[in-house]
Protein backbone atom coordinates (compact mmCIF):
# COMPACT_ATOMS: atom_id res chain seq x y z
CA UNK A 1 0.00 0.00 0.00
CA UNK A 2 2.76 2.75 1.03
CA UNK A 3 4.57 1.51 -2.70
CA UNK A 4 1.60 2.61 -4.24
CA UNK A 5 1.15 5.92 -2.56
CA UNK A 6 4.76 6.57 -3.04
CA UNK A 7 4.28 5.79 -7.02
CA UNK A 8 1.54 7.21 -6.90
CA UNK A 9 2.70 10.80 -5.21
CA UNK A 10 6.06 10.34 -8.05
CA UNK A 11 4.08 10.45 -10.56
CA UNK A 12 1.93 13.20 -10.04
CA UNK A 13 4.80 15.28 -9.04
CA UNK A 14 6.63 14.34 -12.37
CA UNK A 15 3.55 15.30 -13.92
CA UNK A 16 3.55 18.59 -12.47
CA UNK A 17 7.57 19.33 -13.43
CA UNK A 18 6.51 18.87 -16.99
CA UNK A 19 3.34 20.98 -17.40
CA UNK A 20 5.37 23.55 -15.47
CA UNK A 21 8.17 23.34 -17.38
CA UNK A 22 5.92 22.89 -20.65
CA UNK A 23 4.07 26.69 -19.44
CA UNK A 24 7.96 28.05 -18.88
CA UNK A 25 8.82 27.25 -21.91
CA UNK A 26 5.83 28.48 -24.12
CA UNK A 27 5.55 31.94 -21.81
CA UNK A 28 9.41 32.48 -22.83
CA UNK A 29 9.52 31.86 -26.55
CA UNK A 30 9.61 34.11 -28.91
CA UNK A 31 6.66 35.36 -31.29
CA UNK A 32 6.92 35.08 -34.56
CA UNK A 33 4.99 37.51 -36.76
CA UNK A 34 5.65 37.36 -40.64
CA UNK A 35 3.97 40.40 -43.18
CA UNK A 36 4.84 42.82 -45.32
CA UNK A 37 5.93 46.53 -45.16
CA UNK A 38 3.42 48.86 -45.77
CA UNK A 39 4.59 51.93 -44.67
CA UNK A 40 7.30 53.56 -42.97
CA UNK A 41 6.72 56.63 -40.09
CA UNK A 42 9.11 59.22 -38.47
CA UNK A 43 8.06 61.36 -35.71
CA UNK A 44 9.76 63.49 -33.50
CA UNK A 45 8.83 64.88 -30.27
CA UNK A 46 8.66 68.85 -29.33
CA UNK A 47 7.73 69.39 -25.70
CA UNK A 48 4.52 66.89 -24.67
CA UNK A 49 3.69 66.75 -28.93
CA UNK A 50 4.47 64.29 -31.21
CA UNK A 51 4.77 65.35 -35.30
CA UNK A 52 4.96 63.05 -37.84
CA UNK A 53 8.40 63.86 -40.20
CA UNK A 54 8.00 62.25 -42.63
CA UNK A 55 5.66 59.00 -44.07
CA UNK A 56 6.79 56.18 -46.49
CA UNK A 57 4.40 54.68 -48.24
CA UNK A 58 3.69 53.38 -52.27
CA UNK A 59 1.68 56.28 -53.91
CA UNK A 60 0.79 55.87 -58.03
CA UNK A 61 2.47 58.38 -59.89
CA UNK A 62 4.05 60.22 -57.07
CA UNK A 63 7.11 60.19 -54.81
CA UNK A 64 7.32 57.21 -52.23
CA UNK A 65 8.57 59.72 -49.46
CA UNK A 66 6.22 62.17 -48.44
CA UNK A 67 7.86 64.81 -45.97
CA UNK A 68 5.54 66.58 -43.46
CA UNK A 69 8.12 68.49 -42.41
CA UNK A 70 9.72 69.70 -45.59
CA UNK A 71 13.11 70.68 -43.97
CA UNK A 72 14.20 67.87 -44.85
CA UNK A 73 13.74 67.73 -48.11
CA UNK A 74 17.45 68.30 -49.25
CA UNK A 75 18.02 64.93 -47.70
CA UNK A 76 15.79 62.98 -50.11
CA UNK A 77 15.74 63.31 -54.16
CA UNK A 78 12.92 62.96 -56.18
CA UNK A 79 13.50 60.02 -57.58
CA UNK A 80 14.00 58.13 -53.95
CA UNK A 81 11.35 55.57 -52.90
CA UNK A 82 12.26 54.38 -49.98
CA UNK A 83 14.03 55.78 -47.19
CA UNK A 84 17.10 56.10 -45.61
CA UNK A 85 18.32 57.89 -42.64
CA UNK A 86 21.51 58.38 -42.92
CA UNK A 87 24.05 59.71 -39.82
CA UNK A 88 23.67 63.34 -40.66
CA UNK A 89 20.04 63.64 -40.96
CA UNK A 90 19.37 61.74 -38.10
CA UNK A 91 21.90 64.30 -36.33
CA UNK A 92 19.56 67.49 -38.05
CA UNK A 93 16.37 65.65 -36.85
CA UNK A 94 17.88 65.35 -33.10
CA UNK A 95 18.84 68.99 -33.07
CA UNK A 96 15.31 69.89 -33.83
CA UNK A 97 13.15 67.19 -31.95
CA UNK A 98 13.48 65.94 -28.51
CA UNK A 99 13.23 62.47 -28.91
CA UNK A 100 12.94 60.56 -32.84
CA UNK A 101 10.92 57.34 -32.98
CA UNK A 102 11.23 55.16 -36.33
CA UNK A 103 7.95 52.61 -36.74
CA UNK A 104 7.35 50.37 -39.60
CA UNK A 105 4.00 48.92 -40.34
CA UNK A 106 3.54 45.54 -41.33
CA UNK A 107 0.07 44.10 -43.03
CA UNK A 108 0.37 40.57 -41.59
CA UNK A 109 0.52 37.50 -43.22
CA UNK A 110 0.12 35.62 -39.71
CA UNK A 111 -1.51 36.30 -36.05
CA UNK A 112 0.59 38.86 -33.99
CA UNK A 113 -0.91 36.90 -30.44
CA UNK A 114 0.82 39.35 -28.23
CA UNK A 115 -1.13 42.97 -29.76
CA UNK A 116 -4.25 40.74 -30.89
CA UNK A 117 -3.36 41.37 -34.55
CA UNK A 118 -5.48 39.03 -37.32
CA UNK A 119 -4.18 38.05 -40.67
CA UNK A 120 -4.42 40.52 -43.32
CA UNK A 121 -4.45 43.19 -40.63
CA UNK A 122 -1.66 46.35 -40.27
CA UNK A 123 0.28 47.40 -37.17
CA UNK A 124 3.12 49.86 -36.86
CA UNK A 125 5.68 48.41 -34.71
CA UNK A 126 8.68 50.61 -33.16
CA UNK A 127 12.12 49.33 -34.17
CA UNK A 128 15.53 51.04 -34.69
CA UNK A 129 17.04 53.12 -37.26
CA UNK A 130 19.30 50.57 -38.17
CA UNK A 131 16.14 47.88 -38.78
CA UNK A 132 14.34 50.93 -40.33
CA UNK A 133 16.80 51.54 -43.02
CA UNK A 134 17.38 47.66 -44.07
CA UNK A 135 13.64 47.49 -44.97
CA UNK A 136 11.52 48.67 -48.21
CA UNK A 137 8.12 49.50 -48.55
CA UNK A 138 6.39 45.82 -50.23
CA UNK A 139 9.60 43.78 -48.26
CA UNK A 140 8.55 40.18 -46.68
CA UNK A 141 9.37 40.71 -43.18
CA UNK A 142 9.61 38.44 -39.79
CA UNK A 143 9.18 40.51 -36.47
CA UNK A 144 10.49 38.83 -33.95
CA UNK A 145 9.61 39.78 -29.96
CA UNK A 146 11.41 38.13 -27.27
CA UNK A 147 8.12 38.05 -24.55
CA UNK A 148 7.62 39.99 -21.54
CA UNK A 149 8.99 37.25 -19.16
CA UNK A 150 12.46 37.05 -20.84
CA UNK A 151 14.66 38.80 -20.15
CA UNK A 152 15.47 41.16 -23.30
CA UNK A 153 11.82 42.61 -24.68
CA UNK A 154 12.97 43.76 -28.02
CA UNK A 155 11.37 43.60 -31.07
CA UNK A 156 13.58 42.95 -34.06
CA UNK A 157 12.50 43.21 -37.60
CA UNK A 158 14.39 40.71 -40.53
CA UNK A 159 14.21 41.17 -44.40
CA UNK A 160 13.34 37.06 -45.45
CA UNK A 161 15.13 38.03 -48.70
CA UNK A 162 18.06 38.72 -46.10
CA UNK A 163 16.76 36.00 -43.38
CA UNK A 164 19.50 33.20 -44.89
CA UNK A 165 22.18 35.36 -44.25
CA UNK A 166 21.27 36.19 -40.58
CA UNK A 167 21.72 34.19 -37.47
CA UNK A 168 18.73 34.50 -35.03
């Protein structure tokens, strides 16, 4: 009777390592979103307001790179369609702005479970300049977000067409 209690008691408590451990590990991968780029956003903070710099986005017949704050417009020819921020504008924009915030938003080909996000649906995700400048407007794209209960909450976005060359 007490070698069946025992068993008994072993195997629930196995039981419970693995479903906790199963929970651990689910709660601490990463999400993987895939979509494309739809547009690209700049703003840049003045005081307790937020303007929008500049948008990316496709337009027929007209430039890819529409600048709300035309300033800026020596930094970007005509005949650019997607943009780039290089070290010297991004310098110009911090002299003016407080605080510059680069977002990228991505129609999704698959559920984004953390933000609620369905298939087919947009969402403009903050990343850096670095990850802003690698990706085009119409690029596939996987956004990858380490979750809450790790311990590095970034999001990082990754061109597929550049995905092979990349270690994760």
């Amino acid at each position: 009777m007490m070698k069946n209690k025992r068993l008994h008691f072993s195997i629930l408590i196995l039981v419970v390592v693995i479903a906790c451990s199963l929970v651990y590990k689910s709660a601490s991968s990463p999400i993987i979103v895939e979509g494309t780029v739809d547009h690209k956003v700049i703003t840049g903070l003045k005081g307790d307001t937020s303007y929008t710099i500049l948008v990316n986005r496709m337009i027929d017949n007209r430039s890819w790179i529409l600048l709300k704050d035309k300033s800026y417009g020596e930094f970007f020819p005509k005949k650019d369609n997607n943009t780039f921020i290089s070290k010297s504008l991004e310098d110009e924009m911090k002299s003016e702005y407080s605080d510059i915030k680069y977002l990228v938003s991505i129609r999704l080909d698959s559920r984004d479970p953390i933000n609620g996000i369905d298939k087919g649906e947009a969402l403009a995700y903050f990343v850096s300049k670095e990850d802003f400048n690698k990706m085009k407007i119409g690029d596939k794209v996987k956004y990858i977000r380490l979750t809450p209960s790790s311990n590095h909450s970034q999001k990082i976005i990754i061109s597929l067409s550049n995905l092979s060359k990349m270690k994760l």
